[in-house]
Protein backbone atom coordinates (compact mmCIF):
# COMPACT_ATOMS: atom_id res chain seq x y z
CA UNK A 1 61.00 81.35 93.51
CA UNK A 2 64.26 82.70 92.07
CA UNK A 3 67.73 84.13 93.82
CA UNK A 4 66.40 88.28 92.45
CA UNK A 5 63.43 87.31 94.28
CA UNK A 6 64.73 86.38 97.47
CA UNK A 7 67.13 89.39 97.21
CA UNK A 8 64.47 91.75 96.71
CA UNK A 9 62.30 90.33 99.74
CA UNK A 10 65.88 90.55 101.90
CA UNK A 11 65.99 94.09 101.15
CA UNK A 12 62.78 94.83 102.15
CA UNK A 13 62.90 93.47 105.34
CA UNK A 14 66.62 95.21 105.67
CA UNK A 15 65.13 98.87 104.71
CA UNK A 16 61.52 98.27 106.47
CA UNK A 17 60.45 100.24 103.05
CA UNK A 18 59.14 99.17 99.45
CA UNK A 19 59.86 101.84 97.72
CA UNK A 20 63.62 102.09 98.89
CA UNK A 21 63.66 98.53 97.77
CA UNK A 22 62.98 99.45 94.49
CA UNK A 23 65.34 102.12 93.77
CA UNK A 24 68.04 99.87 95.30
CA UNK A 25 67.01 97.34 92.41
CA UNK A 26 66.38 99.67 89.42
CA UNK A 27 62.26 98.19 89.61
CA UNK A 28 59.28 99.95 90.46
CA UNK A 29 57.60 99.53 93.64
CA UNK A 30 54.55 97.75 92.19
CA UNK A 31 56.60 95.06 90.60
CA UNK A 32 58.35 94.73 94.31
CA UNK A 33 54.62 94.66 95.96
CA UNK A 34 53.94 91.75 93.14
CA UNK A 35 57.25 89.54 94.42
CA UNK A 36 56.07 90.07 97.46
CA UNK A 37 52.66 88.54 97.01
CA UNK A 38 54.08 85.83 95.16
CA UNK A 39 55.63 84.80 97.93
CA UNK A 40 53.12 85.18 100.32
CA UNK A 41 50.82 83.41 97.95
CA UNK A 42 53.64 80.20 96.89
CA UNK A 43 54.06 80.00 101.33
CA UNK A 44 49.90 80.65 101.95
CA UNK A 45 50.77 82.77 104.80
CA UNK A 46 51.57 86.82 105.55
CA UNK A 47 55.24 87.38 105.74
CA UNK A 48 55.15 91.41 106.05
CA UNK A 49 52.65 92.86 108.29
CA UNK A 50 52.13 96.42 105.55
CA UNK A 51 49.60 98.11 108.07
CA UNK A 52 52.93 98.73 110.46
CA UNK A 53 55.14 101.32 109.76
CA UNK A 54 57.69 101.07 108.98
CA UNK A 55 56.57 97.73 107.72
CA UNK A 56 57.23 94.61 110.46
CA UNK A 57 57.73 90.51 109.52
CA UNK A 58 54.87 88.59 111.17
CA UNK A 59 56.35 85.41 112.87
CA UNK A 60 56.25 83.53 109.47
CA UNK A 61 58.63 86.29 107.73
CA UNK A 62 60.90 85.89 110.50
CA UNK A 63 61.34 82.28 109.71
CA UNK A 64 61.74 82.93 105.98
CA UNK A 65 63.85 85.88 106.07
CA UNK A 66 66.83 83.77 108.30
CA UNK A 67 66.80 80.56 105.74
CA UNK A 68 66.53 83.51 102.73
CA UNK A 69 69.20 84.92 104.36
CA UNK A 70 71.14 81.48 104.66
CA UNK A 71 70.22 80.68 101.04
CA UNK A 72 71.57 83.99 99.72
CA UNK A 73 75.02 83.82 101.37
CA UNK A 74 75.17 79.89 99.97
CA UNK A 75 74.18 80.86 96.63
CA UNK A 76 76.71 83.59 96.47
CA UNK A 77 79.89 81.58 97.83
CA UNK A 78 79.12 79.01 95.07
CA UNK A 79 79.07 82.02 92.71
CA UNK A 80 82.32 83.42 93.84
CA UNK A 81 83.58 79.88 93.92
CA UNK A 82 83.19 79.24 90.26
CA UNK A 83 83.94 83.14 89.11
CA UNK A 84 87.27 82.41 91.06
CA UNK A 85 87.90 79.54 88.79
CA UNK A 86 87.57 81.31 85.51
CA UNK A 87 89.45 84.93 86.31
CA UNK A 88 92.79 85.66 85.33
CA UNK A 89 95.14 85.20 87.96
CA UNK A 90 96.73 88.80 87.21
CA UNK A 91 93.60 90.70 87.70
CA UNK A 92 92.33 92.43 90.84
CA UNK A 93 88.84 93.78 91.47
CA UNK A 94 88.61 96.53 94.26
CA UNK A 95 85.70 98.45 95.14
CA UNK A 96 85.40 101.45 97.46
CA UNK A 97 83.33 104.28 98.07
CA UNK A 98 83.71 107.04 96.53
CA UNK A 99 84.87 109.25 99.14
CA UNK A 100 87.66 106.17 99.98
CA UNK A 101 88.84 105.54 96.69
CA UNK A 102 89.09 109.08 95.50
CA UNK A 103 90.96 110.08 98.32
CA UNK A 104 92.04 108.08 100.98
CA UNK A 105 93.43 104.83 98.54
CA UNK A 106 95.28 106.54 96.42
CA UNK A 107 98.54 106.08 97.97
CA UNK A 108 98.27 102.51 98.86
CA UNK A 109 97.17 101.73 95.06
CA UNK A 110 100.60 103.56 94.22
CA UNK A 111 102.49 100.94 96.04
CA UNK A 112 100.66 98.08 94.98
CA UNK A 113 101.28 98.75 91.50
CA UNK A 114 104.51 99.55 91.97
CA UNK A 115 105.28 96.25 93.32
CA UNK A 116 102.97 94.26 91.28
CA UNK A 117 103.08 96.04 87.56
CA UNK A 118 102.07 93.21 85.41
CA UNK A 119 98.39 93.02 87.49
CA UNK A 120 95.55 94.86 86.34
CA UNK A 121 94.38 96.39 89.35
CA UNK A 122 90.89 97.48 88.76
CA UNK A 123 89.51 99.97 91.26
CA UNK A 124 86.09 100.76 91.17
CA UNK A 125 83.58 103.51 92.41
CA UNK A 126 80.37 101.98 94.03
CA UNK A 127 77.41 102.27 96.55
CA UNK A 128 77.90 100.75 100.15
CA UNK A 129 75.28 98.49 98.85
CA UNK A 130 77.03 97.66 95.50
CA UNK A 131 80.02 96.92 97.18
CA UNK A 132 78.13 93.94 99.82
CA UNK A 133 75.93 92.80 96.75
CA UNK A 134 79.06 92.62 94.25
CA UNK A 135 81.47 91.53 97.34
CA UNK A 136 79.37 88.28 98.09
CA UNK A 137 78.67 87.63 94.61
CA UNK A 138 81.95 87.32 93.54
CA UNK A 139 82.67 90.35 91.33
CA UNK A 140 84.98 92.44 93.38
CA UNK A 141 87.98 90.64 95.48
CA UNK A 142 88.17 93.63 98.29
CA UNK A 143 86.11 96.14 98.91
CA UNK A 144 86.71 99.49 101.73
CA UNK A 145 83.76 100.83 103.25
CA UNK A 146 82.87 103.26 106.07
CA UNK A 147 81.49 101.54 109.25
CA UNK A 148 81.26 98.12 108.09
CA UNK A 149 78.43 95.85 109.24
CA UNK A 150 78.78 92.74 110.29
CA UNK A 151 77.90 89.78 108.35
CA UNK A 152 78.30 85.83 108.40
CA UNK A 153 79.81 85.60 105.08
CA UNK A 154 82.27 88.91 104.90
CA UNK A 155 85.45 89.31 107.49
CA UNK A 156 86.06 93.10 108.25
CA UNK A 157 89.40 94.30 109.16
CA UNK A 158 90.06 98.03 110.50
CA UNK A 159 91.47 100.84 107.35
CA UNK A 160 92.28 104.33 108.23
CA UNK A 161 90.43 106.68 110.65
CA UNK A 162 89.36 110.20 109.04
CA UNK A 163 89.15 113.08 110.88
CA UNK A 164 86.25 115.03 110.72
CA UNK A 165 85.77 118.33 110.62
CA UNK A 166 82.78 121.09 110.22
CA UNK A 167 82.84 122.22 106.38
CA UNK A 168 81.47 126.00 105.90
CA UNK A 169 82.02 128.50 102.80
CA UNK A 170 84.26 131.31 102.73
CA UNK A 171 81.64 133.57 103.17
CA UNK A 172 80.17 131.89 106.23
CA UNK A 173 79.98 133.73 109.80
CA UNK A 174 81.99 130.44 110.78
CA UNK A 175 84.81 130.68 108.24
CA UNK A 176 87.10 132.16 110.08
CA UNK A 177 86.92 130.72 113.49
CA UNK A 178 90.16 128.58 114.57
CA UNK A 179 87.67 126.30 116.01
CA UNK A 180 83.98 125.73 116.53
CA UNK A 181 82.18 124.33 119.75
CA UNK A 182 79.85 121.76 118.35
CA UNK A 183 77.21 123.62 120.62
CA UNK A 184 77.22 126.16 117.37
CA UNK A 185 75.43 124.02 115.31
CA UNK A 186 72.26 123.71 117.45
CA UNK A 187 69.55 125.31 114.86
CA UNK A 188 72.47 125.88 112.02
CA UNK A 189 71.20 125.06 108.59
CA UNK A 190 72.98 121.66 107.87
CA UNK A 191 73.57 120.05 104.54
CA UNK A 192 73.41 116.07 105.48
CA UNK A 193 74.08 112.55 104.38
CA UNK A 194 70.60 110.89 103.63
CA UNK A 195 68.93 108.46 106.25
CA UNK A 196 70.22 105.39 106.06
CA UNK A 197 73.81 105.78 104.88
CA UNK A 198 76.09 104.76 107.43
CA UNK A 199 78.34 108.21 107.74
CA UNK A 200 74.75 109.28 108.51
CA UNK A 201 74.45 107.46 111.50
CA UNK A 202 77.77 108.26 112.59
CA UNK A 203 77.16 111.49 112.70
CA UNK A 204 73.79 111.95 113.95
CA UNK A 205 75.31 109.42 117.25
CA UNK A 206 77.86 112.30 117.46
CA UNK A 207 75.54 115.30 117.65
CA UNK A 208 73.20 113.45 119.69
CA UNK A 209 75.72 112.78 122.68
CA UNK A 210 76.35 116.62 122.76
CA UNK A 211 72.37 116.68 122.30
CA UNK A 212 73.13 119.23 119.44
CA UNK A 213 70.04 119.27 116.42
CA UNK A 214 71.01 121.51 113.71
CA UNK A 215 68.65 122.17 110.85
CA UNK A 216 68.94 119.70 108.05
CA UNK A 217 67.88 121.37 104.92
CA UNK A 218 69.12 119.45 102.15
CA UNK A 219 70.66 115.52 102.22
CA UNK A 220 72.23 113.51 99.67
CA UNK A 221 74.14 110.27 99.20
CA UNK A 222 77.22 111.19 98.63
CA UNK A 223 80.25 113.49 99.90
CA UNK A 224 80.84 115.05 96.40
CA UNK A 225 77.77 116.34 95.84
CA UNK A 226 77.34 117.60 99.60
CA UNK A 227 80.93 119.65 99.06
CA UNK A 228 78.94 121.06 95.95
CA UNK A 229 76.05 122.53 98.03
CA UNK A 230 78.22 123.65 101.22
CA UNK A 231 80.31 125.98 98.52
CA UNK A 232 77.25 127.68 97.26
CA UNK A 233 76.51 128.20 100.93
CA UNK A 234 73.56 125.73 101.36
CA UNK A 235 74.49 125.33 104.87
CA UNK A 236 77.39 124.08 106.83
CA UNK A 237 78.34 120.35 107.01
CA UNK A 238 80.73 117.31 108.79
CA UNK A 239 82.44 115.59 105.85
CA UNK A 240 86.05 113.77 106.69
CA UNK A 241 88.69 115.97 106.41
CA UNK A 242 90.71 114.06 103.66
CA UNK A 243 87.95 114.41 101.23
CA UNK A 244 87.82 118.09 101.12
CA UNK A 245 91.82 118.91 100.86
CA UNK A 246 91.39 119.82 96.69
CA UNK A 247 88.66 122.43 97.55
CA UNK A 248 90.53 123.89 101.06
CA UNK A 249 93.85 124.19 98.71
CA UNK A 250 91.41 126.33 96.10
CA UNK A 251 90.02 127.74 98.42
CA UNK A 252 86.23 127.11 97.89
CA UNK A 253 85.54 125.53 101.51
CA UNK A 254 86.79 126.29 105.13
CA UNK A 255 87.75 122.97 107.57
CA UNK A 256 87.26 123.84 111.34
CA UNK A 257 88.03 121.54 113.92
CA UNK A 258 85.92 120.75 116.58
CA UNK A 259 87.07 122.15 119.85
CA UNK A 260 84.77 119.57 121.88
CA UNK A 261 87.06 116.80 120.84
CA UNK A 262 88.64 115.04 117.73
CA UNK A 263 85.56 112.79 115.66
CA UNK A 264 86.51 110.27 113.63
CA UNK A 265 84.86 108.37 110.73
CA UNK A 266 85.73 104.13 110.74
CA UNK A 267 86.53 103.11 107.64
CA UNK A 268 87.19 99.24 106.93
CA UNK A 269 88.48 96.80 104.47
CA UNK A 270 85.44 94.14 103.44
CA UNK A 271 86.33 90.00 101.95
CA UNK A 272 84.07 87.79 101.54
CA UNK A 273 85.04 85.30 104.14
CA UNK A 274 86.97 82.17 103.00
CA UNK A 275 87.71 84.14 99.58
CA UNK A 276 90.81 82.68 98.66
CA UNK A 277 93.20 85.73 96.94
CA UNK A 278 96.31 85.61 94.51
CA UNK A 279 99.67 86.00 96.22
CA UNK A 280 99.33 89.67 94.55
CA UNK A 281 95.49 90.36 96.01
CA UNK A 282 97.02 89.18 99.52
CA UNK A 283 99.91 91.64 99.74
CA UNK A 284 97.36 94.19 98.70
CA UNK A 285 94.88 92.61 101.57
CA UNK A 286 97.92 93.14 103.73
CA UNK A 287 98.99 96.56 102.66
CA UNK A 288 95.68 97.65 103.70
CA UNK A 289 95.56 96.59 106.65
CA UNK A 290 99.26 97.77 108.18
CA UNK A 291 97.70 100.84 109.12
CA UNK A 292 94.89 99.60 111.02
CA UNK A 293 93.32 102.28 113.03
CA UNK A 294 95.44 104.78 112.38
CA UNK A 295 94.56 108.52 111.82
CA UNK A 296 94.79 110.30 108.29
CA UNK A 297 95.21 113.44 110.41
């Protein structure tokens, strides 16, 4: 048994789906069925019932998956632990998600490095599931997600809220309403966020109180590439308002808001808990959060 092992086996449990596994960890899904096995066979018991679908832990899995779990989040303090010890005390990692970093942190990276020039501030671009992984490892310092999850090991304070608004082309019937009842999108062809991303969620909680389905024909992972498909009139969309400001100013997308009420997207600042920051990584810490739950709008 090895730490990639126990990783992979926590993600399977986590997505209920081998093949989503794999693609999380770059490995095909035979090799994750093989881990799997190996497990099974090292324990001589079942720890995934496969015949249920999405798949299920039998009693046994339940009881390895909580001290796999336990071992994990051990495993990856220690890591941090000694990374801690050998990085430069001037160096910063932060990782957001796209959408976040591109947009939304810009202005409080500004500050920082006005009042800390001499520190590298490194921001990086990553997955929601990067960002845990890397997080609890030891390789980022901070991390800013949308609708943080809770965990044992990670302490989640509240960012910025974004506004969100229905995204059309400028050729849509839509494009140019004031405002849209959310009613509208009942049958509308709908570009969305794939199952299983957060923002996702969000949204489909949203449409569901106002028991609106429109017609998803296309999903993807990300907000760029969803901007990309609304332009060339795909379908229309719900994307945060702060992420589409470049194309409203060119004029390649239309922003309606929602005459129902105002939606909002949670974003939140992620640290591993205990992590102990530089006096520069705390004032950034702190700078993040002295706008907690406060609107972008």
């Amino acid at each position: 048994m090895n730490m990639d092992t126990l990783r992979v086996f926590c993600d399977v449990v986590t997505l209920r789906n081998l093949s989503r596994a794999a693609e999380k960890h770059g490995i095909s899904q035979s090799a994750v069925s093989q881990q799997l096995a190996q497990l099974e066979t090292l324990h001589k018991c079942q720890l995934v019932d496969r015949k249920k679908r999405p798949l299920e832990l039998t009693a046994a899995g339940e009881v390895f998956y909580a001290a796999a779990r336990d071992i994990l989040e051990r495993y990856d303090r220690l890591s941090s632990e000694i990374a801690g010890l050998a990085k430069p005390a001037n160096r910063i990692r932060l990782a957001a998600i796209f959408s976040v970093g591109m947009h939304t942190l810009q202005p409080y990276v500004k500050r920082f490095m006005g009042r800390y020039p001499t520190v590298h501030l490194r921001v990086e671009y990553s997955s929601v599931g990067q960002i845990y992984d890397r997080l609890l490892r030891g390789d980022v310092d901070i991390g800013v997600v949308a609708l943080a999850k809770k965990m044992r090991a990670i302490e989640v304070y509240p960012f910025e809220r974004e506004l969100l608004v229905l995204v059309c082309g400028p050729r849509h019937p839509l494009a140019g309403s004031g405002a849209v009842d959310i009613h509208q999108l009942q049958g509308m062809e709908f570009v969305a966020f794939e199952q299983g991303v957060p923002t996702r969620t969000w949204i489909d909680t949203i449409l569901g109180q106002y028991n609106v389905a429109p017609r998803i024909i296309l999903e993807f992972d990300n907000t760029e590439t969803i901007k990309r498909a609304v332009e060339i009139g795909s379908g229309v969309s719900i994307l945060p308002e702060s992420t589409v400001r470049t194309e409203l100013a060119n004029g390649t997308l239309r922003a309606l808001a929602f005459s129902n009420e105002r939606f909002y997207r949670p974003t939140h600042i992620i640290v591993r808990r205990n992590k102990t920051l530089s006096q520069a990584g705390r004032y950034l810490l702190e700078l993040l959060r002295k706008h907690e739950g406060e609107s972008t709008a």
